[in-house]
N, C-alpha and C. Protein backbone atom coordinates (compact mmCIF):
# COMPACT_ATOMS: atom_id res chain seq x y z
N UNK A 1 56.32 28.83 -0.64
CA UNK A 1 55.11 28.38 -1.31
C UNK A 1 54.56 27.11 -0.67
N UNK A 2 55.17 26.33 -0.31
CA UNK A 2 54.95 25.28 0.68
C UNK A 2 54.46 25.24 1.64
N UNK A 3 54.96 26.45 2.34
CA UNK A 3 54.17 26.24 3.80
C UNK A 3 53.17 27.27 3.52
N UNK A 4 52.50 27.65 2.33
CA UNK A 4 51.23 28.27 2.03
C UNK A 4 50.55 27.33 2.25
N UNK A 5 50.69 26.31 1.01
CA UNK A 5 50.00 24.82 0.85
C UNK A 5 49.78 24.43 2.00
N UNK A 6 50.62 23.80 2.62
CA UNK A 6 50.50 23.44 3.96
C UNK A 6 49.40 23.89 5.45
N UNK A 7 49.50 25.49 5.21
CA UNK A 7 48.71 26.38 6.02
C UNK A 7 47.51 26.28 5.59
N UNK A 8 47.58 26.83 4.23
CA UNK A 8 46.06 26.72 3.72
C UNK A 8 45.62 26.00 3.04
N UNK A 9 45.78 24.85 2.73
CA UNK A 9 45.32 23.69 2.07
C UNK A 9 44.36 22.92 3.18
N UNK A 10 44.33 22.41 3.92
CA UNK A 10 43.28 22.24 4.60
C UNK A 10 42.01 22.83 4.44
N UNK A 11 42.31 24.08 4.81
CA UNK A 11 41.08 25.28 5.02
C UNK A 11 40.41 25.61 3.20
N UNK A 12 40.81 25.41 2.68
CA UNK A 12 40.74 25.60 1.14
C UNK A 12 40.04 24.27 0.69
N UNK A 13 40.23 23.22 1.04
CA UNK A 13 39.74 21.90 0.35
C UNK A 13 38.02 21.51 1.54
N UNK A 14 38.29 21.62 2.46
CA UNK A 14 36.91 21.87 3.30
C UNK A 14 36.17 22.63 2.72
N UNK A 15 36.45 23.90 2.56
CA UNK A 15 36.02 24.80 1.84
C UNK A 15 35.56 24.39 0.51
N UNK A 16 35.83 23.54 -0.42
CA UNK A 16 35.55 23.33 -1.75
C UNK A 16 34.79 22.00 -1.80
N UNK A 17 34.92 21.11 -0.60
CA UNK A 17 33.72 20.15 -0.02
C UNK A 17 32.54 20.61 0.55
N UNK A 18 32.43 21.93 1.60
CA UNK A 18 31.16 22.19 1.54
C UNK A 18 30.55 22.94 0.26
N UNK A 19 31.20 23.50 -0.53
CA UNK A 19 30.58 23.99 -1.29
C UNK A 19 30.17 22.81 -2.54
N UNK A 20 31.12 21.66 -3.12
CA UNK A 20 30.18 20.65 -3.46
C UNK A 20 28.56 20.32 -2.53
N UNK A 21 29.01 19.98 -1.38
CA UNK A 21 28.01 19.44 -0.37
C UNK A 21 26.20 20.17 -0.68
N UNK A 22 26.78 21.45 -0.44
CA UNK A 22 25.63 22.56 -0.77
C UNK A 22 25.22 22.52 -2.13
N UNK A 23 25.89 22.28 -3.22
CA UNK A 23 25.55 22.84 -4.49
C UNK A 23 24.35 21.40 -4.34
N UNK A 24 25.20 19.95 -4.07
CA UNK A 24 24.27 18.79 -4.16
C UNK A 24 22.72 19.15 -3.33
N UNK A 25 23.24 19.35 -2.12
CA UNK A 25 21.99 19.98 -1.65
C UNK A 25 20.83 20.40 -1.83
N UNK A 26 21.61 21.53 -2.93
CA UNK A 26 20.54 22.43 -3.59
C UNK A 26 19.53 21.89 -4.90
N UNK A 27 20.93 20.89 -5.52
CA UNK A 27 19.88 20.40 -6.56
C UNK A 27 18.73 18.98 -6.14
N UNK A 28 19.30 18.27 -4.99
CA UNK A 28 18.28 17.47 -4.84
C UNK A 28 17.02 17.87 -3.93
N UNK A 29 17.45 19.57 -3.52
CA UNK A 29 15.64 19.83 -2.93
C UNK A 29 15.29 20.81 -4.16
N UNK A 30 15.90 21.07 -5.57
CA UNK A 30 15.26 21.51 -6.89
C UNK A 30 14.31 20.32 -7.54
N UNK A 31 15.17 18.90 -7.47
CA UNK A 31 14.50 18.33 -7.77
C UNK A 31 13.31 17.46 -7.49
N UNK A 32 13.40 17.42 -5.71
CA UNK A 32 12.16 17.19 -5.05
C UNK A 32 11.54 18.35 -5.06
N UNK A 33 11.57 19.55 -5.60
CA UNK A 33 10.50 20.18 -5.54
C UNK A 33 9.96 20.40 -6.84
N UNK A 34 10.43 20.11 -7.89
CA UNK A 34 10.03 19.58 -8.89
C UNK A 34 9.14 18.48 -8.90
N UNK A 35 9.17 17.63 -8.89
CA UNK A 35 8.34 16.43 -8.42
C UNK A 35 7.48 16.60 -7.72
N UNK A 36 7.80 17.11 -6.57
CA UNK A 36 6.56 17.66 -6.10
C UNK A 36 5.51 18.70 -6.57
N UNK A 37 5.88 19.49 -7.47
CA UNK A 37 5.38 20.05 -7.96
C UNK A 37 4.09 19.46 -8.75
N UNK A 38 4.91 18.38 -9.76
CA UNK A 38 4.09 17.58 -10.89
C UNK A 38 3.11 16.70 -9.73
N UNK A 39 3.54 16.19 -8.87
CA UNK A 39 2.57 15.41 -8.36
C UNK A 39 1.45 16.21 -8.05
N UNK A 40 1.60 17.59 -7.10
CA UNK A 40 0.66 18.04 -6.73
C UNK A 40 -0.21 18.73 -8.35
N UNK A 41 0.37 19.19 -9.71
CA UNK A 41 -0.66 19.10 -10.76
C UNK A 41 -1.55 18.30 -11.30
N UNK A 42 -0.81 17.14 -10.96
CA UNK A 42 -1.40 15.67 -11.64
C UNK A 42 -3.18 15.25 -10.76
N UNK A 43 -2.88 15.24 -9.26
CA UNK A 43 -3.59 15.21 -8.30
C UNK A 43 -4.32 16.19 -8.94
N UNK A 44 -3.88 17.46 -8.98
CA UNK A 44 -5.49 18.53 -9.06
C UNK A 44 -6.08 18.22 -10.47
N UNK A 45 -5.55 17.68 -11.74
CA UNK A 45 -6.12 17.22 -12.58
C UNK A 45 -6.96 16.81 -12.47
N UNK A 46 -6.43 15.29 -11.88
CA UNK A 46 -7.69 14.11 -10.96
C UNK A 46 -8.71 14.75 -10.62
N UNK A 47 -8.54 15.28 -9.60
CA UNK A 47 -9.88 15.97 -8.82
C UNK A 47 -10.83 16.78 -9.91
N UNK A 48 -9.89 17.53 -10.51
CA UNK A 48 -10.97 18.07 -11.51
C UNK A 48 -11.85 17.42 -12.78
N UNK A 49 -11.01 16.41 -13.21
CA UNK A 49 -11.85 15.71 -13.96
C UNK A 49 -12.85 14.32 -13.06
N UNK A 50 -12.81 14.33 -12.27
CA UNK A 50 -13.90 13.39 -11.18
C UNK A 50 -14.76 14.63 -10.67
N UNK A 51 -14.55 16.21 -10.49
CA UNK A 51 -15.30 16.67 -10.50
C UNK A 51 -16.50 16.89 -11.50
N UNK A 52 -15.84 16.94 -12.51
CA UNK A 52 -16.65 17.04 -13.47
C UNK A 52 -17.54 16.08 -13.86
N UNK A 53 -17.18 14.69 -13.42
CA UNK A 53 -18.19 13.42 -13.47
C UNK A 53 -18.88 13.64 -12.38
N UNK A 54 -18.84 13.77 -11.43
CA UNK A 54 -19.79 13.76 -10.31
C UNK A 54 -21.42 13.41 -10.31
N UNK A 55 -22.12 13.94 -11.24
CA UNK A 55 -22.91 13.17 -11.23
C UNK A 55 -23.23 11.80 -11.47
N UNK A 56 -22.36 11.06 -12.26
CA UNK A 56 -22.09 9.70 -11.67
C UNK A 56 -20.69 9.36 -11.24
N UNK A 57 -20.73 9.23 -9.63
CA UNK A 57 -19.80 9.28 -8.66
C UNK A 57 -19.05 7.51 -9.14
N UNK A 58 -20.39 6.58 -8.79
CA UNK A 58 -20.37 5.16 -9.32
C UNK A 58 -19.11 4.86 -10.64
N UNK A 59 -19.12 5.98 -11.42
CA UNK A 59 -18.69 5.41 -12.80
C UNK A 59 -17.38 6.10 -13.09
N UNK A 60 -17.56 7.21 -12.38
CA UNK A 60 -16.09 8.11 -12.61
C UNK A 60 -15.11 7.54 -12.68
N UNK A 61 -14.44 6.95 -12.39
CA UNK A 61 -12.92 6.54 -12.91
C UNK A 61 -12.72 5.24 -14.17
N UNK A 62 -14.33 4.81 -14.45
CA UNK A 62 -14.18 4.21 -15.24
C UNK A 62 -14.50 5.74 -16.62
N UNK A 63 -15.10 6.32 -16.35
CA UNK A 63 -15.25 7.34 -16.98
C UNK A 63 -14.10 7.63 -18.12
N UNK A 64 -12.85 7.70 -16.83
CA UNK A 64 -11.85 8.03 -16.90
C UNK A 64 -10.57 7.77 -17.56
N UNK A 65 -11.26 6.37 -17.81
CA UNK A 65 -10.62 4.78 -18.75
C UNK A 65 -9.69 4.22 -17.27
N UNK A 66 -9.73 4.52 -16.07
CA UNK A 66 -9.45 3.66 -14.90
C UNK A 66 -10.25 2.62 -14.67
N UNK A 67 -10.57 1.76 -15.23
CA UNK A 67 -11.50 0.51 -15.04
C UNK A 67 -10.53 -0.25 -13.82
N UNK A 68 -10.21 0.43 -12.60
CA UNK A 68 -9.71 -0.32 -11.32
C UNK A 68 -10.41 -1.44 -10.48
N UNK A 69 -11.90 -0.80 -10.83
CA UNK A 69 -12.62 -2.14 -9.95
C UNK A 69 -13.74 -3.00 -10.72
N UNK A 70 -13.56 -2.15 -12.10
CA UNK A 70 -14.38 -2.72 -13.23
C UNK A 70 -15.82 -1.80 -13.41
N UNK A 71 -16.86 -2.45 -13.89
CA UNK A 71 -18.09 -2.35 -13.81
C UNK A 71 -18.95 -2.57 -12.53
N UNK A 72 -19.39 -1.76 -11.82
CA UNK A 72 -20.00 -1.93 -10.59
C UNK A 72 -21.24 -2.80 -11.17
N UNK A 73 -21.33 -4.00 -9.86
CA UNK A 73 -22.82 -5.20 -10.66
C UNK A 73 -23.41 -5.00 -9.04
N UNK A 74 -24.09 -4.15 -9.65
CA UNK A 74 -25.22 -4.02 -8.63
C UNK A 74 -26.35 -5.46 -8.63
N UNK A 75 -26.19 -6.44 -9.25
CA UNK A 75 -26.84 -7.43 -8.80
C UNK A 75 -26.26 -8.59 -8.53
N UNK A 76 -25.14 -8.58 -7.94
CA UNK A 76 -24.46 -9.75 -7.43
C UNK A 76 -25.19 -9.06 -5.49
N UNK A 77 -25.69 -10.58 -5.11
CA UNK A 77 -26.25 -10.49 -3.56
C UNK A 77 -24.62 -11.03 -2.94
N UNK A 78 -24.49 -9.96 -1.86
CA UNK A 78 -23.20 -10.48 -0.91
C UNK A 78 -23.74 -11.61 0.00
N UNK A 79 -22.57 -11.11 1.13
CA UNK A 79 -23.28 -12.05 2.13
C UNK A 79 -23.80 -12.11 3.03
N UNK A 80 -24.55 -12.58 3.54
CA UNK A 80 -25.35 -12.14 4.51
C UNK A 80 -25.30 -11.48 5.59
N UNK A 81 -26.30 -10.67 6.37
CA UNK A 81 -25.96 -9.90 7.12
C UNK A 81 -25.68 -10.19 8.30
N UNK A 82 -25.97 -11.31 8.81
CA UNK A 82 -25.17 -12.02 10.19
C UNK A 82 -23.54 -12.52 9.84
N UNK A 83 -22.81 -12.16 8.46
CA UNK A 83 -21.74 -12.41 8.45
C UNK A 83 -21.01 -11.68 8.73
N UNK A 84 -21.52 -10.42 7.81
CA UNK A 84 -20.66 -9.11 7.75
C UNK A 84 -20.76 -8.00 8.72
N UNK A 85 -21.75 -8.53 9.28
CA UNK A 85 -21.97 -7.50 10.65
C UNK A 85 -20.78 -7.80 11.89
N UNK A 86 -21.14 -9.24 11.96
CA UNK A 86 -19.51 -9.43 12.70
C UNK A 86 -18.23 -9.14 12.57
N UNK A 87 -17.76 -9.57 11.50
CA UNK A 87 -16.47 -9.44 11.07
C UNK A 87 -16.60 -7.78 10.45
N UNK A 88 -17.65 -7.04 10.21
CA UNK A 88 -17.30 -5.44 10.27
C UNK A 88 -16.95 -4.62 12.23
N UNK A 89 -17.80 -5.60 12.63
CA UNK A 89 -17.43 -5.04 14.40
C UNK A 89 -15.92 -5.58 14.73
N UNK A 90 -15.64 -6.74 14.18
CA UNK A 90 -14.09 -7.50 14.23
C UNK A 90 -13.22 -6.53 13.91
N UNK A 91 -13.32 -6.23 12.73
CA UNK A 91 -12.58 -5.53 12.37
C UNK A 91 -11.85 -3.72 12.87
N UNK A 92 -13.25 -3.21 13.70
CA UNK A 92 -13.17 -2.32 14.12
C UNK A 92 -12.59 -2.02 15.60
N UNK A 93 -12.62 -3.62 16.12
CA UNK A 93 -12.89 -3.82 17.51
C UNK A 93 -10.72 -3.54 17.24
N UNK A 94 -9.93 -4.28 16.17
CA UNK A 94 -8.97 -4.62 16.21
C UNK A 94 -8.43 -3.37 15.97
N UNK A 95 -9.14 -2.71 15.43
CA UNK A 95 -8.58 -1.02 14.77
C UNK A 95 -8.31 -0.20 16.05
N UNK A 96 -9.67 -0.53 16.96
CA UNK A 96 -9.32 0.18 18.04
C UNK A 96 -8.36 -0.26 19.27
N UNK A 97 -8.37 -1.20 18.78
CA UNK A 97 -7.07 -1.80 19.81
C UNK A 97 -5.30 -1.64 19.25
N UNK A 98 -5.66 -1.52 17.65
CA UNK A 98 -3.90 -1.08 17.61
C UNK A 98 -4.04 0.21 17.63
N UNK A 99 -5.09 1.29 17.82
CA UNK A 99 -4.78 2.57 17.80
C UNK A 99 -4.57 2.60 19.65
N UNK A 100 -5.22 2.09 20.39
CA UNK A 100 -4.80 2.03 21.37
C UNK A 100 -3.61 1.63 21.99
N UNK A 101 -2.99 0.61 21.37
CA UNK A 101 -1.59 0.08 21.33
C UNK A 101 -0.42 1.03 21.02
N UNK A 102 -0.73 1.99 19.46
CA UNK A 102 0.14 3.03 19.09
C UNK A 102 0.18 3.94 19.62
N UNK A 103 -0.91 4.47 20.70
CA UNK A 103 -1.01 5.60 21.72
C UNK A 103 -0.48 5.62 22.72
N UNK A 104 -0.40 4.15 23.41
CA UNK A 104 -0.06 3.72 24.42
C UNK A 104 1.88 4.10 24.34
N UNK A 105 2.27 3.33 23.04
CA UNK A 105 3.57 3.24 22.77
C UNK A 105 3.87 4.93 22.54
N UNK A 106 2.89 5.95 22.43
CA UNK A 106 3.68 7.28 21.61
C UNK A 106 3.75 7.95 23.00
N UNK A 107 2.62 7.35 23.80
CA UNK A 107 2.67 8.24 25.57
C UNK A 107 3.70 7.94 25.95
N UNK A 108 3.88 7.14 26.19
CA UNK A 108 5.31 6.47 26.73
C UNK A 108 6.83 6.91 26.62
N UNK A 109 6.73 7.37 25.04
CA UNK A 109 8.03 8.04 24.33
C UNK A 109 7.96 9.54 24.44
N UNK A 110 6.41 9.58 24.87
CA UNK A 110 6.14 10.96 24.94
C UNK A 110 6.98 11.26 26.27
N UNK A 111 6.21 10.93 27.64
CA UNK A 111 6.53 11.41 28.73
C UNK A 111 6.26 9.68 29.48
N UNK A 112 7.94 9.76 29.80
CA UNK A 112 7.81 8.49 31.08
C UNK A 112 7.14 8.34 32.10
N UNK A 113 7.00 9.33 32.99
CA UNK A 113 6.21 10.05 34.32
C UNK A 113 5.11 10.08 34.29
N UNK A 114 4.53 10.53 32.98
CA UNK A 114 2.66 10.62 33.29
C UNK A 114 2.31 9.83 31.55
N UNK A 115 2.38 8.82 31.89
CA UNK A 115 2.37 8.34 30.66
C UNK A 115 0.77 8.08 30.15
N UNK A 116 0.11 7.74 31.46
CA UNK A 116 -1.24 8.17 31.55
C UNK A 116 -2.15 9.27 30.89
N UNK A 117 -1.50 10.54 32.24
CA UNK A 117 -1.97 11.26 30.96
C UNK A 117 -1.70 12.13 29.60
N UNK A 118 -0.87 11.24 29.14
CA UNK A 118 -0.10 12.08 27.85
C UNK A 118 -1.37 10.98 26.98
N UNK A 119 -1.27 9.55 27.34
CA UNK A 119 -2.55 8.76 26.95
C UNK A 119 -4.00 9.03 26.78
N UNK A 120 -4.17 9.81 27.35
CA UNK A 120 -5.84 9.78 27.78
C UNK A 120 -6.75 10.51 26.35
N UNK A 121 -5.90 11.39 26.00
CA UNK A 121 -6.50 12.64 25.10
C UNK A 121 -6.60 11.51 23.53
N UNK A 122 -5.34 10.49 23.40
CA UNK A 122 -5.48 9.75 22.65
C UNK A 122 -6.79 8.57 22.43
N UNK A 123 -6.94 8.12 23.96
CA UNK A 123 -7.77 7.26 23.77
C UNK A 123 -9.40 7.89 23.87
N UNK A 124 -9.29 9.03 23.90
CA UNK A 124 -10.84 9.64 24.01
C UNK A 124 -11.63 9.76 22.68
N UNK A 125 -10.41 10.01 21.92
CA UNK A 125 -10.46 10.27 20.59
C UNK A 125 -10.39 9.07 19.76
N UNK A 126 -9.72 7.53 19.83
CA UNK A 126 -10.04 6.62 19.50
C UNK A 126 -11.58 5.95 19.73
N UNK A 127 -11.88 5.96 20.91
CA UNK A 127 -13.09 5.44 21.21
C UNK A 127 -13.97 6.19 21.00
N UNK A 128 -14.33 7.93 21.20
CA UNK A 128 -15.04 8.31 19.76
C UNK A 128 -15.07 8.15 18.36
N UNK A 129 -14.55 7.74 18.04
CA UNK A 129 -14.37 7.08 16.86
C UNK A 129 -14.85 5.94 16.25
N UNK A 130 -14.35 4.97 16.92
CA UNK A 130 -14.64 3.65 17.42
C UNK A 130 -16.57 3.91 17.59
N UNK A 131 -16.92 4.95 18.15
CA UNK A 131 -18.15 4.85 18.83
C UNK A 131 -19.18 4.93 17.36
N UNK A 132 -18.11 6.11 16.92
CA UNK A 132 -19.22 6.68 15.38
C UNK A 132 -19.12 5.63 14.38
N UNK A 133 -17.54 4.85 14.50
CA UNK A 133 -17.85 3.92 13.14
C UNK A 133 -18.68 2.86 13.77
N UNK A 134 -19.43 2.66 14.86
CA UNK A 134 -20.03 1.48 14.80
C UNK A 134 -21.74 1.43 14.83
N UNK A 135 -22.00 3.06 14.76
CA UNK A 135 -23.11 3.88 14.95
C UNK A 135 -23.10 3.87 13.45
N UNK A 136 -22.27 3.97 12.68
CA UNK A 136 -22.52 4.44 11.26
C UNK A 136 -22.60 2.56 10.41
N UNK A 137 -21.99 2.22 11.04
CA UNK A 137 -22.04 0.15 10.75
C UNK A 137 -23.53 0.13 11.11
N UNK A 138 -23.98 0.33 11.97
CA UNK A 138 -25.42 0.09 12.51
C UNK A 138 -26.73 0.46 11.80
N UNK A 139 -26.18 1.58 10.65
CA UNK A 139 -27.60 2.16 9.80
C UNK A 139 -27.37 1.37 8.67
N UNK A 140 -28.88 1.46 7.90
CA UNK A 140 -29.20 1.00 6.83
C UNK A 140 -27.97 1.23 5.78
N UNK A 141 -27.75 0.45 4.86
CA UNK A 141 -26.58 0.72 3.64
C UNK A 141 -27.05 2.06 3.01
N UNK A 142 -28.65 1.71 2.81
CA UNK A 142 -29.17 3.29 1.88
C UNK A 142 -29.14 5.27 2.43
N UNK A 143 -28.86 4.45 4.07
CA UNK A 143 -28.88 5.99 4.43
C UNK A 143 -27.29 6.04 5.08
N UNK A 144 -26.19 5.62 4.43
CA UNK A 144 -25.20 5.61 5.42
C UNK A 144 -24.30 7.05 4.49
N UNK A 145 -24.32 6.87 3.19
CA UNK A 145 -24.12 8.32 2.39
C UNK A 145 -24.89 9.35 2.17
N UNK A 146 -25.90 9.55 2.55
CA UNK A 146 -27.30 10.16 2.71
C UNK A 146 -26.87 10.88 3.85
N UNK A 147 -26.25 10.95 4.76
CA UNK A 147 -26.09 11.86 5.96
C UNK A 147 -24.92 12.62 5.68
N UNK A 148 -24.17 12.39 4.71
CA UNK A 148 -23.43 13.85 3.96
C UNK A 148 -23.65 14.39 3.10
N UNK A 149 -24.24 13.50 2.28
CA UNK A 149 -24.79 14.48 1.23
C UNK A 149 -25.56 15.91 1.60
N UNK A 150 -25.82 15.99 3.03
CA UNK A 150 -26.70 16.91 3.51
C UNK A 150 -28.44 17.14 2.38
């Protein structure tokens, strides 16, 4: 009986660790998919009740009793437009330089050898970008949502 134990005791207790291992397994992708589940209902809630406000886009989440940014005061004057015009190009100028930075770093990890052009497709696509948000900075405030609305 001993040298049963012996023989198969090893093979028997591995055996009863992967099968803990798995059972855990199983319940913590039951319960991330649970969760995931609720998140993705909760989300389509959202959407549906902001759909349903839509005609005032402005007010919807206060609608909603989300008072996140408050009462929109359409008569507070910002600041002027030689301020914010800069520091909106600042801001964009820096966007496109860490997306250029993170491209630079993903070519690199991508392929040592042509790191160039594993780069290029990245930065074509940043600086289009770059090109439209500063084309879209450049129009009037009143027509800058006006060109999707179709």
């Amino acid at each position: 009986m001993a040298a049963v134990v012996v023989i198969f005791g090893p093979w028997w207790l591995s055996l009863v660790r992967d099968l803990i291992a798995e059972r855990q397994a199983r319940a913590l992708a039951e319960e991330r998919a649970q969760m995931a589940a609720h998140v993705h209902d909760s989300v389509l809630q959202t959407l549906a009740l902001i759909q349903r406000s839509a005609d005032d886009p402005q007010n919807a989440l206060v609608n909603l009793g989300w008072p996140i940014l408050g009462e929109p005061r359409w008569t507070l004057v910002g600041l002027p437009k030689t301020v914010v015009e800069p520091l909106e190009f600042g801001f964009l100028l820096l966007g496109l330089a860490g997306t250029m930075a993170v491209a630079w770093r993903l070519a690199q990890d991508d392929s040592e050898e042509h790191t160039a052009r594993a780069f290029a497709p990245w930065a074509v696509v940043g600086v289009l970008l770059f090109a439209a948000s500063v084309w879209l900075m450049m129009q009037p405030m009143d027509m800058r949502a006006t060109m999707m609305a179709g």
